[in-house]
PDB file of N, CA and C in Angstrom:
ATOM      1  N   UNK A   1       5.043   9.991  25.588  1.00  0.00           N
ATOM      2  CA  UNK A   1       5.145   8.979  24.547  1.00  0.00           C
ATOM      3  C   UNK A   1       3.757   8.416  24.249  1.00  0.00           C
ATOM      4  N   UNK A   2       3.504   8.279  22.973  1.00  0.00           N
ATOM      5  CA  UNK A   2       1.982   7.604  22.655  1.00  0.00           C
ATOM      6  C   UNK A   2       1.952   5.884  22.816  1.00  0.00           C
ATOM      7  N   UNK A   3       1.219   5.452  23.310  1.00  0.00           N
ATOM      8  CA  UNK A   3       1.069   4.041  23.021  1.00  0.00           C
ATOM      9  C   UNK A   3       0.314   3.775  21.763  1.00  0.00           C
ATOM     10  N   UNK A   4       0.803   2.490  21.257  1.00  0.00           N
ATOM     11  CA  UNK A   4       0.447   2.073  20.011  1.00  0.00           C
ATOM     12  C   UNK A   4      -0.842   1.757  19.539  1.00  0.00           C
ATOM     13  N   UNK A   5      -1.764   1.611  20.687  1.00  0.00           N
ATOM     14  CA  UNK A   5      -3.405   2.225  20.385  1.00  0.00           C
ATOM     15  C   UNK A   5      -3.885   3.549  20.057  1.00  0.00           C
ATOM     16  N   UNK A   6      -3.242   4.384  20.565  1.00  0.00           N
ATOM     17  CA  UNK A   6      -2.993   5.740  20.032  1.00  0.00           C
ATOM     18  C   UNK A   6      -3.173   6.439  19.035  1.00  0.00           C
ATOM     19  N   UNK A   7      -2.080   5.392  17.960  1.00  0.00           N
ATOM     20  CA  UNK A   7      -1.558   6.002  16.862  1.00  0.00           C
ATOM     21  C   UNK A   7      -2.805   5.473  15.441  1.00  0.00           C
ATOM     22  N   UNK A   8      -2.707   6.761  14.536  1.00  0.00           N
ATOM     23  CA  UNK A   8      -4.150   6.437  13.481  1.00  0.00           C
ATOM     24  C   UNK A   8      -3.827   5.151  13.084  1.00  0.00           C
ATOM     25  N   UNK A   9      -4.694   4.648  12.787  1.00  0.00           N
ATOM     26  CA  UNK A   9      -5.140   3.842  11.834  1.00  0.00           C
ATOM     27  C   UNK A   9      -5.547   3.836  10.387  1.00  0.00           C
ATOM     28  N   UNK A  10      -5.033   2.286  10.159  1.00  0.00           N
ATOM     29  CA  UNK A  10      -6.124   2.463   7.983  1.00  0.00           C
ATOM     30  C   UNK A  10      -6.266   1.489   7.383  1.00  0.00           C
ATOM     31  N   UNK A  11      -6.932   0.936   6.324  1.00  0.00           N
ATOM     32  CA  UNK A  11      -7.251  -0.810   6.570  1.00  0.00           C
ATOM     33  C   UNK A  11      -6.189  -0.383   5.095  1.00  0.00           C
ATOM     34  N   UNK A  12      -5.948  -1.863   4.833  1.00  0.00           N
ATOM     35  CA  UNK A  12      -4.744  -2.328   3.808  1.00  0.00           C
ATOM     36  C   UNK A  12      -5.185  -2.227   2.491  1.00  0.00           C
ATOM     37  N   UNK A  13      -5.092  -1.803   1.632  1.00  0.00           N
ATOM     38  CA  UNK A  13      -5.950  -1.978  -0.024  1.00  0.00           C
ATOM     39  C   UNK A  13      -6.216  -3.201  -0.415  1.00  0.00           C
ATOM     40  N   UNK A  14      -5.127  -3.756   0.148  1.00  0.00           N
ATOM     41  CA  UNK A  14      -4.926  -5.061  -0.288  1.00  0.00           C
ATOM     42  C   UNK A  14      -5.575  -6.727   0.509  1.00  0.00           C
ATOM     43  N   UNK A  15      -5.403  -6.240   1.303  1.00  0.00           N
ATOM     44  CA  UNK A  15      -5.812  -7.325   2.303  1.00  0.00           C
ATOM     45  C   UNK A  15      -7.292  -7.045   3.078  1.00  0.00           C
ATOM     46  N   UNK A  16      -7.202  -5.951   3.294  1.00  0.00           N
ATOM     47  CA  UNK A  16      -8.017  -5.353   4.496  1.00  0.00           C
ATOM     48  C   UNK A  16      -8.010  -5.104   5.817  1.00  0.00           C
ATOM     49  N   UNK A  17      -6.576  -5.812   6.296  1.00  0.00           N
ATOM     50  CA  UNK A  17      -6.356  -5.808   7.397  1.00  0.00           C
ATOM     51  C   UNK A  17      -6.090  -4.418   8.183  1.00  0.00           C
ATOM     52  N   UNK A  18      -6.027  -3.891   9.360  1.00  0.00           N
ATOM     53  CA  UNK A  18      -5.847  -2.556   9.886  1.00  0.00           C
ATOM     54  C   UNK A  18      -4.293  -2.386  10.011  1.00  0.00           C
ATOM     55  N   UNK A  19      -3.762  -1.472   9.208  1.00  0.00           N
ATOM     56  CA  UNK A  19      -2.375  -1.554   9.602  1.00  0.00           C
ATOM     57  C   UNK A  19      -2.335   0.220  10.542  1.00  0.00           C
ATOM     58  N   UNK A  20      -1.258   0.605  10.921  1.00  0.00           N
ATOM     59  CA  UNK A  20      -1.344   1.439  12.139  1.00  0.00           C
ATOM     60  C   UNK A  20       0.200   2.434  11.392  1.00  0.00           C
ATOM     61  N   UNK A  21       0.052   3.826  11.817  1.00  0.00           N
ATOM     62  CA  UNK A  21       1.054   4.732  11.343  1.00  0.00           C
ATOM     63  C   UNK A  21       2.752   4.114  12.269  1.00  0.00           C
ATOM     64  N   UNK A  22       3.479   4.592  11.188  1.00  0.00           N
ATOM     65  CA  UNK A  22       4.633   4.600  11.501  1.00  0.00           C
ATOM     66  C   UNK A  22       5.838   5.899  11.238  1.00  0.00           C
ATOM     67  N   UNK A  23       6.797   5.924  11.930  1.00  0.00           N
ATOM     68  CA  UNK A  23       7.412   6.994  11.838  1.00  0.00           C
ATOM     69  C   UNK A  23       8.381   7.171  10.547  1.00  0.00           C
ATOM     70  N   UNK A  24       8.154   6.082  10.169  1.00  0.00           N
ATOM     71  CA  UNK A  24       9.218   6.403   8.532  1.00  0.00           C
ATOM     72  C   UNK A  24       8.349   6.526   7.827  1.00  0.00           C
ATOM     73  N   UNK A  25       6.642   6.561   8.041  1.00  0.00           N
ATOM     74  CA  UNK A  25       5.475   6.477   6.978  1.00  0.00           C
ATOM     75  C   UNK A  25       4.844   8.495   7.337  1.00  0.00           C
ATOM     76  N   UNK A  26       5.766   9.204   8.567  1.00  0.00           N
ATOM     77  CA  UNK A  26       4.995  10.158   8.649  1.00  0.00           C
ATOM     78  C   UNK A  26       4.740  11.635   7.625  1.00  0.00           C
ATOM     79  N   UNK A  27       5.563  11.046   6.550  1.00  0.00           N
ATOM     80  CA  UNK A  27       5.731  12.637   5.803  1.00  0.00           C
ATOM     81  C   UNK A  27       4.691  12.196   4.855  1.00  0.00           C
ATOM     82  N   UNK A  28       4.319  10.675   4.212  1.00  0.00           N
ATOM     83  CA  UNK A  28       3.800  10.693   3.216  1.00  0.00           C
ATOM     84  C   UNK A  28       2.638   9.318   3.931  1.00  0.00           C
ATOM     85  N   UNK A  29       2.216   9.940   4.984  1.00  0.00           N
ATOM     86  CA  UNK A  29       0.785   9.129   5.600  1.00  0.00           C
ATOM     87  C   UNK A  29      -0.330   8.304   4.617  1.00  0.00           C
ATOM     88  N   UNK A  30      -0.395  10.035   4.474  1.00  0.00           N
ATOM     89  CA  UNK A  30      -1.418   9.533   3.169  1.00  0.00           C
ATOM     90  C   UNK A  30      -1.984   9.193   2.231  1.00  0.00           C
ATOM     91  N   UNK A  31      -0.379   9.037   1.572  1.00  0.00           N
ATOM     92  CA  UNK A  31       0.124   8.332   0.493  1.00  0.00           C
ATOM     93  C   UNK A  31      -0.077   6.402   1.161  1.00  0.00           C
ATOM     94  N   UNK A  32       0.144   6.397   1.608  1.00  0.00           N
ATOM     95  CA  UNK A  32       0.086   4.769   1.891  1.00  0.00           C
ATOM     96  C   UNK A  32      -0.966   4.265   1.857  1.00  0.00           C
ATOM     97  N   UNK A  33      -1.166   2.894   1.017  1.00  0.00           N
ATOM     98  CA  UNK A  33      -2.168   2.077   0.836  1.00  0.00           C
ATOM     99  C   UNK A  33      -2.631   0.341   1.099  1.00  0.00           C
ATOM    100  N   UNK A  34      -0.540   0.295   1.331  1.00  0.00           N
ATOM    101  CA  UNK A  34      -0.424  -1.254   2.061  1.00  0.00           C
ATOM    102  C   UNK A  34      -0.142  -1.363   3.046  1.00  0.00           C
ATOM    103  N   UNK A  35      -0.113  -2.562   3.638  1.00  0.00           N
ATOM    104  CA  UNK A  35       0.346  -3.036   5.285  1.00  0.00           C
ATOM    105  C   UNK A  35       1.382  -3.596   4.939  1.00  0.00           C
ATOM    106  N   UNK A  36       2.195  -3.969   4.298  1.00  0.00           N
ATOM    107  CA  UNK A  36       3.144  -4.253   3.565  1.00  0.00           C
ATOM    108  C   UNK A  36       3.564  -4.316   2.613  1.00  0.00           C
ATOM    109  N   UNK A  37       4.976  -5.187   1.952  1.00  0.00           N
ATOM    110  CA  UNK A  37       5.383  -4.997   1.061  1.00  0.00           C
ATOM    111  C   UNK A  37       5.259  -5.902  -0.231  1.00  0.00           C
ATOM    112  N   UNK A  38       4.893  -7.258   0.533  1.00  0.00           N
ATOM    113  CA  UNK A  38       3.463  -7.943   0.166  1.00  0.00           C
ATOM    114  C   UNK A  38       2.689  -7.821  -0.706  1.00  0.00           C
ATOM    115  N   UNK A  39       1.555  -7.421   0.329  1.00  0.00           N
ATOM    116  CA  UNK A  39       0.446  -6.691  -0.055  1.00  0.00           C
ATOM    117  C   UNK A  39       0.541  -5.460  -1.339  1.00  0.00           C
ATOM    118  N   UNK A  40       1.816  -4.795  -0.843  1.00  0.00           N
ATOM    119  CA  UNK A  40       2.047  -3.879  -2.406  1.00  0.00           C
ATOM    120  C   UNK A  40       2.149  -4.986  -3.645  1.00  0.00           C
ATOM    121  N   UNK A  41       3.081  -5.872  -3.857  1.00  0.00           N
ATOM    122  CA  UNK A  41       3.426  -6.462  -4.562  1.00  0.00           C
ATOM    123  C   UNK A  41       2.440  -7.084  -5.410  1.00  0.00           C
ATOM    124  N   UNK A  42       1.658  -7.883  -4.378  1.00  0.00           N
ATOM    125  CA  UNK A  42       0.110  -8.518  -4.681  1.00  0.00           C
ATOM    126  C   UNK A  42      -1.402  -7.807  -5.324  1.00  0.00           C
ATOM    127  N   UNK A  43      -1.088  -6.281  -5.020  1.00  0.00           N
ATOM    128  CA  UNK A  43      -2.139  -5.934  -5.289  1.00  0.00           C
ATOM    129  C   UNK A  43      -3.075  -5.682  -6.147  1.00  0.00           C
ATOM    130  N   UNK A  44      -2.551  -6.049  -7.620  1.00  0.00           N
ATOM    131  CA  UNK A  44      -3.450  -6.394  -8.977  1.00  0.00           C
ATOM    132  C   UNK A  44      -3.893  -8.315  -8.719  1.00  0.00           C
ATOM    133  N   UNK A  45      -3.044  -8.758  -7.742  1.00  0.00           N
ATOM    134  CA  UNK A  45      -3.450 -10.092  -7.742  1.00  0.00           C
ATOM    135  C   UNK A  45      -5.112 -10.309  -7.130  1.00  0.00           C
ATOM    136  N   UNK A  46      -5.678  -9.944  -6.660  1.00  0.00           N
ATOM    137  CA  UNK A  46      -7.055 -10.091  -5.781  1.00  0.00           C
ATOM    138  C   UNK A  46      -7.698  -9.967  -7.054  1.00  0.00           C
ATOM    139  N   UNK A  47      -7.905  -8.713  -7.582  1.00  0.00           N
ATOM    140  CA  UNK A  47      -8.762  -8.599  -8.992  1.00  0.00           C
ATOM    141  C   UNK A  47      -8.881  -9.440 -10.218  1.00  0.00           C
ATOM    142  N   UNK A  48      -7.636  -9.869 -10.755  1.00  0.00           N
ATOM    143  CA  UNK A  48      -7.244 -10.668 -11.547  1.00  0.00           C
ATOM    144  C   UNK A  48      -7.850 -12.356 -10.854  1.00  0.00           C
ATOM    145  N   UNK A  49      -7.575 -12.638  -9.971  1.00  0.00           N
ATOM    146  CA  UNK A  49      -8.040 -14.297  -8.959  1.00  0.00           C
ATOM    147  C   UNK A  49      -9.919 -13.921  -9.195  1.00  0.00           C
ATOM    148  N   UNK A  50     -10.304 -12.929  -9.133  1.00  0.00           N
ATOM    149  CA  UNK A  50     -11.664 -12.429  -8.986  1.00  0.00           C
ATOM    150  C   UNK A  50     -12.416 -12.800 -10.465  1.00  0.00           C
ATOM    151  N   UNK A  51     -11.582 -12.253 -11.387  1.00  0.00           N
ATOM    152  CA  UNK A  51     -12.146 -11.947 -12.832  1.00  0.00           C
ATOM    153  C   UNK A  51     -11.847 -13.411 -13.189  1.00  0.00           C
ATOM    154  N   UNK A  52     -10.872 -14.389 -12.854  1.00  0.00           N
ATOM    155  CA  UNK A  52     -11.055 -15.842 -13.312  1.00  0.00           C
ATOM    156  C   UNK A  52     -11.720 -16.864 -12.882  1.00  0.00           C
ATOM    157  N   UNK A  53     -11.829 -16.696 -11.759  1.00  0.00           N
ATOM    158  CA  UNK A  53     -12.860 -16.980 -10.855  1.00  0.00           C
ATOM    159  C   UNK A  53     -14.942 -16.961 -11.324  1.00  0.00           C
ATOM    160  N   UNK A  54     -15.081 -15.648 -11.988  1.00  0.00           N
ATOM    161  CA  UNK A  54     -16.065 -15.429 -12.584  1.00  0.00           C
ATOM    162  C   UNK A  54     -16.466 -15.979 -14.050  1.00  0.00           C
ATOM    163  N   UNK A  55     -15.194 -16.095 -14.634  1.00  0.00           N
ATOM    164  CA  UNK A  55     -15.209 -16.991 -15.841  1.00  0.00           C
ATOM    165  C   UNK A  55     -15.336 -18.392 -16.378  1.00  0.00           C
TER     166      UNK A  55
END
C-alpha cells in the first residue's frame, strides 16, 4: 500500500495550493487542474479581482 506522501503531486490553478492524486482522479490525472470544486467554480474569479483591482 502507498502512503499518502507517496502519491504525485500538483499545485491548484486556482489557488496554488498542492493538491495530491486520487483514485477517482486516476484515468484522467492529467486532465485535472483544481484542488477542488471550489476552486473550479472560482477560477475566472482571481483574474477578473486582478483586472479591477488595476483599474
Amino acid at each position: 500500500m502507498r502512503r499518502k506522501g507517496d502519491l504525485p503531486k500538483k499545485p491548484c490553478a486556482t489557488c496554488g495550493r498542492p493538491f495530491a492524486w486520487r483514485k477517482k482522479w486516476a484515468d484522467v490525472w492529467d486532465e485535472v487542474k483544481y484542488c477542488s470544486e471550489r476552486c473550479r467554480r472560482d477560477r475566472g474569479r482571481k483574474a477578473r479581482d486582478e483586472q479591477a483591482d488595476a483599474s
